[in-house]
N, C-alpha and C. Protein backbone atom coordinates (compact mmCIF):
# COMPACT_ATOMS: atom_id res chain seq x y z
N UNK A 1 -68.59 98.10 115.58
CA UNK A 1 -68.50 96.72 115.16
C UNK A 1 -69.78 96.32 114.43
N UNK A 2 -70.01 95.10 114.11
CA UNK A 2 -70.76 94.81 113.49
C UNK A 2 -71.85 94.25 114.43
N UNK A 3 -73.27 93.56 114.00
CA UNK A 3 -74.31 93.07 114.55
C UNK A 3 -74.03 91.97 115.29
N UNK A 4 -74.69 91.36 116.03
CA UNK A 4 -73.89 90.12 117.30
C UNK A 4 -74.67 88.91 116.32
N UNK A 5 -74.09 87.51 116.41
CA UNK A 5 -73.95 86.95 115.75
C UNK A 5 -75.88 85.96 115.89
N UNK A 6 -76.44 86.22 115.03
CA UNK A 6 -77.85 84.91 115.12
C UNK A 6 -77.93 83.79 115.18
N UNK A 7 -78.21 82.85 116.10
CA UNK A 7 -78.27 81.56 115.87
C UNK A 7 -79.44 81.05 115.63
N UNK A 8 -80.28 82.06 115.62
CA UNK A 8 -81.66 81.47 114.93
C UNK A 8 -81.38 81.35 113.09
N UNK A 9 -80.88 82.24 112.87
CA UNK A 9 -80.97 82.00 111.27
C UNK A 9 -80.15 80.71 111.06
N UNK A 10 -79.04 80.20 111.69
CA UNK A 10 -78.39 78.70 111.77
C UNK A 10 -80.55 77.86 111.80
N UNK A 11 -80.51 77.99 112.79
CA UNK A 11 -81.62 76.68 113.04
C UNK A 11 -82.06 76.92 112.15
N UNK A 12 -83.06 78.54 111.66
CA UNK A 12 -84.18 77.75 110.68
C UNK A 12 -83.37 77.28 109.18
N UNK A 13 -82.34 77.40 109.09
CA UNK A 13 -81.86 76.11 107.73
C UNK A 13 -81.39 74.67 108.09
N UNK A 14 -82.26 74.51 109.09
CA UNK A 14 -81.75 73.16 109.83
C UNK A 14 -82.79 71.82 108.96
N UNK A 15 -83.88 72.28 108.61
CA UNK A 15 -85.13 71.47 108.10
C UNK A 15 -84.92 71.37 106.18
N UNK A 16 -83.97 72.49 106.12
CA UNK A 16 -83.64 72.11 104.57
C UNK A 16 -82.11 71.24 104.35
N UNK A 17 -81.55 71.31 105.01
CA UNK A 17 -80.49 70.59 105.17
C UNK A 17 -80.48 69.20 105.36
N UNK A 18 -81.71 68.99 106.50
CA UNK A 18 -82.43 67.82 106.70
C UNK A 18 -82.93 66.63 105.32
N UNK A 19 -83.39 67.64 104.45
CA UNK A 19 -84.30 67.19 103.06
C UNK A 19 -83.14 66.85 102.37
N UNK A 20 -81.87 66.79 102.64
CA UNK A 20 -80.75 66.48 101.66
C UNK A 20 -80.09 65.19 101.81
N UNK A 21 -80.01 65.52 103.58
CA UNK A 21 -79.87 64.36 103.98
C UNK A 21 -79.56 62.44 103.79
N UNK A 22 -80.50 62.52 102.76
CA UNK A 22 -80.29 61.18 102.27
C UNK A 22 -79.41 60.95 101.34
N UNK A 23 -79.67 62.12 100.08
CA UNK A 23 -78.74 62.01 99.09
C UNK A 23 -76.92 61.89 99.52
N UNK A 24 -76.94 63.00 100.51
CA UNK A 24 -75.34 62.71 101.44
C UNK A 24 -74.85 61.52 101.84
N UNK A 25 -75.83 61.14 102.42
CA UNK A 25 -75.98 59.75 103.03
C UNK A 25 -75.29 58.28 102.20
N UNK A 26 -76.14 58.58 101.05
CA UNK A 26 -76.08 58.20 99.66
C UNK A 26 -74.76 58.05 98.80
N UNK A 27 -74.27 59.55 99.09
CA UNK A 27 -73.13 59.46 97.95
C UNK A 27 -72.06 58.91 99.28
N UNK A 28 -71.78 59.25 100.63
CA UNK A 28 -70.87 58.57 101.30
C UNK A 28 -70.95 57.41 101.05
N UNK A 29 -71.62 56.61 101.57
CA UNK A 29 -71.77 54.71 101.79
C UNK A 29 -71.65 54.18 100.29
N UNK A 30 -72.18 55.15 98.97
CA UNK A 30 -71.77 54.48 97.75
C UNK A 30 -70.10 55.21 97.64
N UNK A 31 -69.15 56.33 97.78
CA UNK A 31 -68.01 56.27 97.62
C UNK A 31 -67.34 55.15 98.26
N UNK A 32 -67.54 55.32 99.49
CA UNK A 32 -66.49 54.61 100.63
C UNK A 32 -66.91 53.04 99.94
N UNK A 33 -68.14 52.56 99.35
CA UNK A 33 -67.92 51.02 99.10
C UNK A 33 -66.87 50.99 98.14
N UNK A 34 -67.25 51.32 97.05
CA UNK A 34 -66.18 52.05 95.62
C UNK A 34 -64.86 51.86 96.28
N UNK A 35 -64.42 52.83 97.42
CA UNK A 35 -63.27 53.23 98.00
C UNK A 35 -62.62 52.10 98.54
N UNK A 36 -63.70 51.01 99.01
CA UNK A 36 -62.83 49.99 99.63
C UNK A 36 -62.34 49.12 98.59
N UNK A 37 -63.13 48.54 97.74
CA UNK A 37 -63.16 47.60 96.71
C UNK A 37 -61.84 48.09 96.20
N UNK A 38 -61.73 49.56 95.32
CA UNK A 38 -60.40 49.61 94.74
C UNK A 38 -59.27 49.89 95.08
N UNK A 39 -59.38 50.07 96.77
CA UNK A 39 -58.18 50.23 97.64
C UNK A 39 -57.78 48.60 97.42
N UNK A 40 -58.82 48.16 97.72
CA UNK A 40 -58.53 46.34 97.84
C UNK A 40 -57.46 46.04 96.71
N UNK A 41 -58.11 46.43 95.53
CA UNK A 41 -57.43 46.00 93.92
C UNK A 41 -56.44 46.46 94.26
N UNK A 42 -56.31 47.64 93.98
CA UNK A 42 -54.85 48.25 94.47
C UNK A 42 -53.83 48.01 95.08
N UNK A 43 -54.73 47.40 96.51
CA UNK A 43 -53.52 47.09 97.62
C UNK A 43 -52.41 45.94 96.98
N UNK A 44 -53.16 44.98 96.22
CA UNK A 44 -52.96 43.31 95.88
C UNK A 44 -51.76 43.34 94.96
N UNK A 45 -51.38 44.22 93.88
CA UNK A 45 -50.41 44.03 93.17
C UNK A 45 -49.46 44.75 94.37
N UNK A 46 -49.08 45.74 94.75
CA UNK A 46 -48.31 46.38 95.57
C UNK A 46 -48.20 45.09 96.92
N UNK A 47 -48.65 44.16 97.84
CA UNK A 47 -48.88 43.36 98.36
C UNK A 47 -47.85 42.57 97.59
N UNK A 48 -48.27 41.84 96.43
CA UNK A 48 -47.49 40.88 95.81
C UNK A 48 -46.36 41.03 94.87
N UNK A 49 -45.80 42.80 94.77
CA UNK A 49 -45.13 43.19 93.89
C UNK A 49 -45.08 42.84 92.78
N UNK A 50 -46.07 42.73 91.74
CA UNK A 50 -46.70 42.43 90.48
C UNK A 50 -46.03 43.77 89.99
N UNK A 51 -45.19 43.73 88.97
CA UNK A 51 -44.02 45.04 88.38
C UNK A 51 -45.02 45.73 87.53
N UNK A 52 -45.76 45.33 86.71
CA UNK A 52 -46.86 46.37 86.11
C UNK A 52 -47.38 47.08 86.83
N UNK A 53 -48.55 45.85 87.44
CA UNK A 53 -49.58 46.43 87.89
C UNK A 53 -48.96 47.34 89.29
N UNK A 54 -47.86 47.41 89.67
CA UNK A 54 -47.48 47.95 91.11
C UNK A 54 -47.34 49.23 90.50
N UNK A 55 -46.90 49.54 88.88
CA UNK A 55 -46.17 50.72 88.31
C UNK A 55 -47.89 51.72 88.54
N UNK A 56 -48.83 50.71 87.61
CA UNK A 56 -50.01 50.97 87.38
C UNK A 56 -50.66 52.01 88.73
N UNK A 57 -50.28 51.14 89.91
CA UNK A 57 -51.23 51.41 91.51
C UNK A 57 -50.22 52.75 91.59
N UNK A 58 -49.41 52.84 91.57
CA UNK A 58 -48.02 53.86 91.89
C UNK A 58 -48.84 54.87 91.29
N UNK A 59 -49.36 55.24 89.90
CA UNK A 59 -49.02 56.15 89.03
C UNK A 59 -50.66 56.37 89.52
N UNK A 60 -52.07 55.80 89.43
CA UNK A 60 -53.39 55.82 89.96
C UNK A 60 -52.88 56.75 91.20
N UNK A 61 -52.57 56.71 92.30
CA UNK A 61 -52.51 56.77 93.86
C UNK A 61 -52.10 58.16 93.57
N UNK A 62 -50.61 58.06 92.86
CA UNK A 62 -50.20 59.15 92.71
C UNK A 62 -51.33 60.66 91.73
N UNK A 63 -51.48 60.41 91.12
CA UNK A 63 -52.63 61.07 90.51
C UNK A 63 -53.41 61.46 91.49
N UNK A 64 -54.41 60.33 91.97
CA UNK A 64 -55.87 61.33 92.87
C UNK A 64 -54.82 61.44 94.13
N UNK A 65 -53.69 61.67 94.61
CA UNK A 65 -53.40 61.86 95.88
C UNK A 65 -53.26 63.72 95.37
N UNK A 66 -53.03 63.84 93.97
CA UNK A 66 -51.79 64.90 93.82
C UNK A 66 -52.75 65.86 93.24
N UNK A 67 -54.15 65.50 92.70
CA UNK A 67 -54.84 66.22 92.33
C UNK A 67 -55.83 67.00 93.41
N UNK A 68 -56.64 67.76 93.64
CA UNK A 68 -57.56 68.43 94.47
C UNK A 68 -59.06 67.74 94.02
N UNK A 69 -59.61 67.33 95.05
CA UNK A 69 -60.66 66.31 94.41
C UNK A 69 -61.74 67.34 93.47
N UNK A 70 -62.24 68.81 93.91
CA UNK A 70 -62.62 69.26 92.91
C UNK A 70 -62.52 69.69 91.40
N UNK A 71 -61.16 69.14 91.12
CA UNK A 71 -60.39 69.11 89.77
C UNK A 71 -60.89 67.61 89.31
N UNK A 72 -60.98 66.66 90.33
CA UNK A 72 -61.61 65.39 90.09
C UNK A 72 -62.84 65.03 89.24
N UNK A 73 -63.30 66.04 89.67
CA UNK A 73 -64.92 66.02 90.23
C UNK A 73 -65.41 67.01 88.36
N UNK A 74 -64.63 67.64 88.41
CA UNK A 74 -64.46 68.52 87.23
C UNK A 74 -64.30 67.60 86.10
N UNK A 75 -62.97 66.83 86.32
CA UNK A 75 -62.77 65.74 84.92
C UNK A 75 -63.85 64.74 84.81
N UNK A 76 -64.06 64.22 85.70
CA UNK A 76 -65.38 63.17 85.77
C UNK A 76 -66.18 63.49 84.83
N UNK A 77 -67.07 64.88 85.47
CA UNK A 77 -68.31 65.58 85.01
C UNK A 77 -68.12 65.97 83.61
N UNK A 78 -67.08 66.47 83.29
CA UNK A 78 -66.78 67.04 81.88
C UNK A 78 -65.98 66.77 80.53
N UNK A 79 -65.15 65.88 81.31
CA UNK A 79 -63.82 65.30 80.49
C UNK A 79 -64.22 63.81 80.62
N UNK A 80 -64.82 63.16 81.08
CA UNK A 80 -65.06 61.79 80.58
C UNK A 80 -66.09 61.49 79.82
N UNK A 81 -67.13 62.17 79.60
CA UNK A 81 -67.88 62.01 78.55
C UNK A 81 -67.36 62.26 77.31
N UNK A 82 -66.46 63.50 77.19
CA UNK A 82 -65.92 63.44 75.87
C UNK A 82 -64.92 62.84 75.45
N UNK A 83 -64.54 62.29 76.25
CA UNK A 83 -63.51 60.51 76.07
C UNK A 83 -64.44 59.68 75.48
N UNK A 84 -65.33 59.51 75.98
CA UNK A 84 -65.91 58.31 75.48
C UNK A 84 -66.55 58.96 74.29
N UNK A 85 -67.18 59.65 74.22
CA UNK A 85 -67.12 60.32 73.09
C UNK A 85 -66.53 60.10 71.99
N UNK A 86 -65.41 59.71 71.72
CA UNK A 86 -63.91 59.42 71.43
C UNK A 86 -64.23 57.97 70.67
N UNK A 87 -64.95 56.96 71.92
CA UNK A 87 -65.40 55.66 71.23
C UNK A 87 -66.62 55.14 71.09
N UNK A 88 -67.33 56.41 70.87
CA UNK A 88 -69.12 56.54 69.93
C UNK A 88 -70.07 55.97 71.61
N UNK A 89 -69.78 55.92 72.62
CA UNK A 89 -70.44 55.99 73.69
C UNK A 89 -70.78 57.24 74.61
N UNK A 90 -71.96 57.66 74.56
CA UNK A 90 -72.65 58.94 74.95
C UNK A 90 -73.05 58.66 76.33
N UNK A 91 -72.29 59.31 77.01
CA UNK A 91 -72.66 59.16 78.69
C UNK A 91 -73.04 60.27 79.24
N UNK A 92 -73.67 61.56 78.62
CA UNK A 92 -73.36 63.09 79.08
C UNK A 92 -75.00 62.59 79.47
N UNK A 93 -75.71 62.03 79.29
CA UNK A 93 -77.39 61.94 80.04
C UNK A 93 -77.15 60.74 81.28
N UNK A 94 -76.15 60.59 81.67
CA UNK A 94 -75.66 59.44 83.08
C UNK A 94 -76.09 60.77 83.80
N UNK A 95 -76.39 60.17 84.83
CA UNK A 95 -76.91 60.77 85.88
C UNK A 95 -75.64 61.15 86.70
N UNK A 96 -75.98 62.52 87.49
CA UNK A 96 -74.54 63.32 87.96
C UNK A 96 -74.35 62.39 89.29
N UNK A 97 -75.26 62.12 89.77
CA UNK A 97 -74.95 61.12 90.87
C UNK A 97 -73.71 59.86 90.89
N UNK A 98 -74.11 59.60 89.60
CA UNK A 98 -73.06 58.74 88.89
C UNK A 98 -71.38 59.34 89.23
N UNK A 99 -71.32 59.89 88.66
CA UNK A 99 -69.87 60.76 88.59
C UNK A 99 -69.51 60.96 89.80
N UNK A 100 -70.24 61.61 90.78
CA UNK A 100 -69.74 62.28 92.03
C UNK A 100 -69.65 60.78 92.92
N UNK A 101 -70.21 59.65 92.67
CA UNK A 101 -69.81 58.87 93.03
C UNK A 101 -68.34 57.94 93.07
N UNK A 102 -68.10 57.75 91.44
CA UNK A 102 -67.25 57.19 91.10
C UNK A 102 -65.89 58.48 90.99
N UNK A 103 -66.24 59.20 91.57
CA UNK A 103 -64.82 60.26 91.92
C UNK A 103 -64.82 60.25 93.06
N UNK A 104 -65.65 60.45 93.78
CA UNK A 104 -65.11 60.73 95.50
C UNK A 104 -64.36 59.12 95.61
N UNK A 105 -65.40 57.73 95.29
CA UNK A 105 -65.00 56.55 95.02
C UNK A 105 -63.29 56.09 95.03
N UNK A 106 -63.33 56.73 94.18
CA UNK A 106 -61.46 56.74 92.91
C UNK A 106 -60.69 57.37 94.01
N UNK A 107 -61.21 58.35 94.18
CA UNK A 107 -60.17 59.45 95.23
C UNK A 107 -60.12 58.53 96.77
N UNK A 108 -61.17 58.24 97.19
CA UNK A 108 -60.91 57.04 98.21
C UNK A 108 -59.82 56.22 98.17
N UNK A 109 -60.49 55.07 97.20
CA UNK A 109 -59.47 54.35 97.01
C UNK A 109 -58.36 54.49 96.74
N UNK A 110 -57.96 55.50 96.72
CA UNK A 110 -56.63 55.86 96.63
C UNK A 110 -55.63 56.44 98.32
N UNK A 111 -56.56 56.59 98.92
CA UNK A 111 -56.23 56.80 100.29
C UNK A 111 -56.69 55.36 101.25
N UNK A 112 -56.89 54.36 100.93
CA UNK A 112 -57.49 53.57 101.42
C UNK A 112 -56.33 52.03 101.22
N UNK A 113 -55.96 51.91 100.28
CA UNK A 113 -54.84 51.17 99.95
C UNK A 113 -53.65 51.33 101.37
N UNK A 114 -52.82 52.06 101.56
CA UNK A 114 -51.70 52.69 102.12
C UNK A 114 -52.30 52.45 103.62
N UNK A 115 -53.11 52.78 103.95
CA UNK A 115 -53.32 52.19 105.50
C UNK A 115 -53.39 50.87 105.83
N UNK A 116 -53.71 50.14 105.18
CA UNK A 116 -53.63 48.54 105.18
C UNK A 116 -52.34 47.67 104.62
N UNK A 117 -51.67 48.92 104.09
CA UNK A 117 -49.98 47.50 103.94
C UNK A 117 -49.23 48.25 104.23
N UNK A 118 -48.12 47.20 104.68
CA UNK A 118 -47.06 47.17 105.20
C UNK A 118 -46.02 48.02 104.51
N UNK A 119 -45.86 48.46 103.22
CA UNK A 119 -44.93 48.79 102.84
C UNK A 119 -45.18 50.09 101.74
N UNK A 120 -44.79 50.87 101.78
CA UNK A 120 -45.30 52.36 101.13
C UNK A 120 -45.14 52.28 99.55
């Protein structure tokens, strides 16, 4: 068999993991705000059956439910700059923090809607 398993090499990456810490910290509490806010939007036409905007929340939800958030995370980073691109606005020097925010964000809110109403 093989060597028995170390739990010292676990601990000593315990103090670099530590140093990250915040940034994690960081991108949770900024998705999940993101996440609530546009669950909120979301919830409100579906709530009041507004026929657009319900088509609109339908087709959003459906998307980040159906996609894998690292495909998300992919379009964000790579495919939305060259959208905008598209309308002479250069966003490829936005900071990546940016992105991984407003995707985990998006992908939230899209799971965040559906627990709070009544009707699917």
């Amino acid at each position: 068999m093989g060597a028995p398993f170390d739990y010292t090499y676990i601990f000593s990456y315990f103090p670099k993991l530590l140093s990250t810490l915040g940034i994690t910290l960081l991108i949770v509490t900024g998705s999940l705000l993101v996440g609530i806010i546009i669950g909120f939007l979301i919830a409100l036409p579906r709530l009041y059956r507004i026929p657009v905007l319900n088509t609109m929340a339908r087709v959003y939800v459906s998307f980040f439910r159906g996609t894998p958030i690292l495909i998300q995370l992919f379009l964000f980073y790579y495919g939305l700059p060259e959208i905008m691109k598209l309308a002479h606005i250069d966003i490829s020097k936005a900071p990546v923090l940016l992105f991984v925010i407003s995707a985990y964000g998006l992908h939230t809110g899209a799971f965040k809607w559906r627990r709070h109403t009544r009707w699917g």
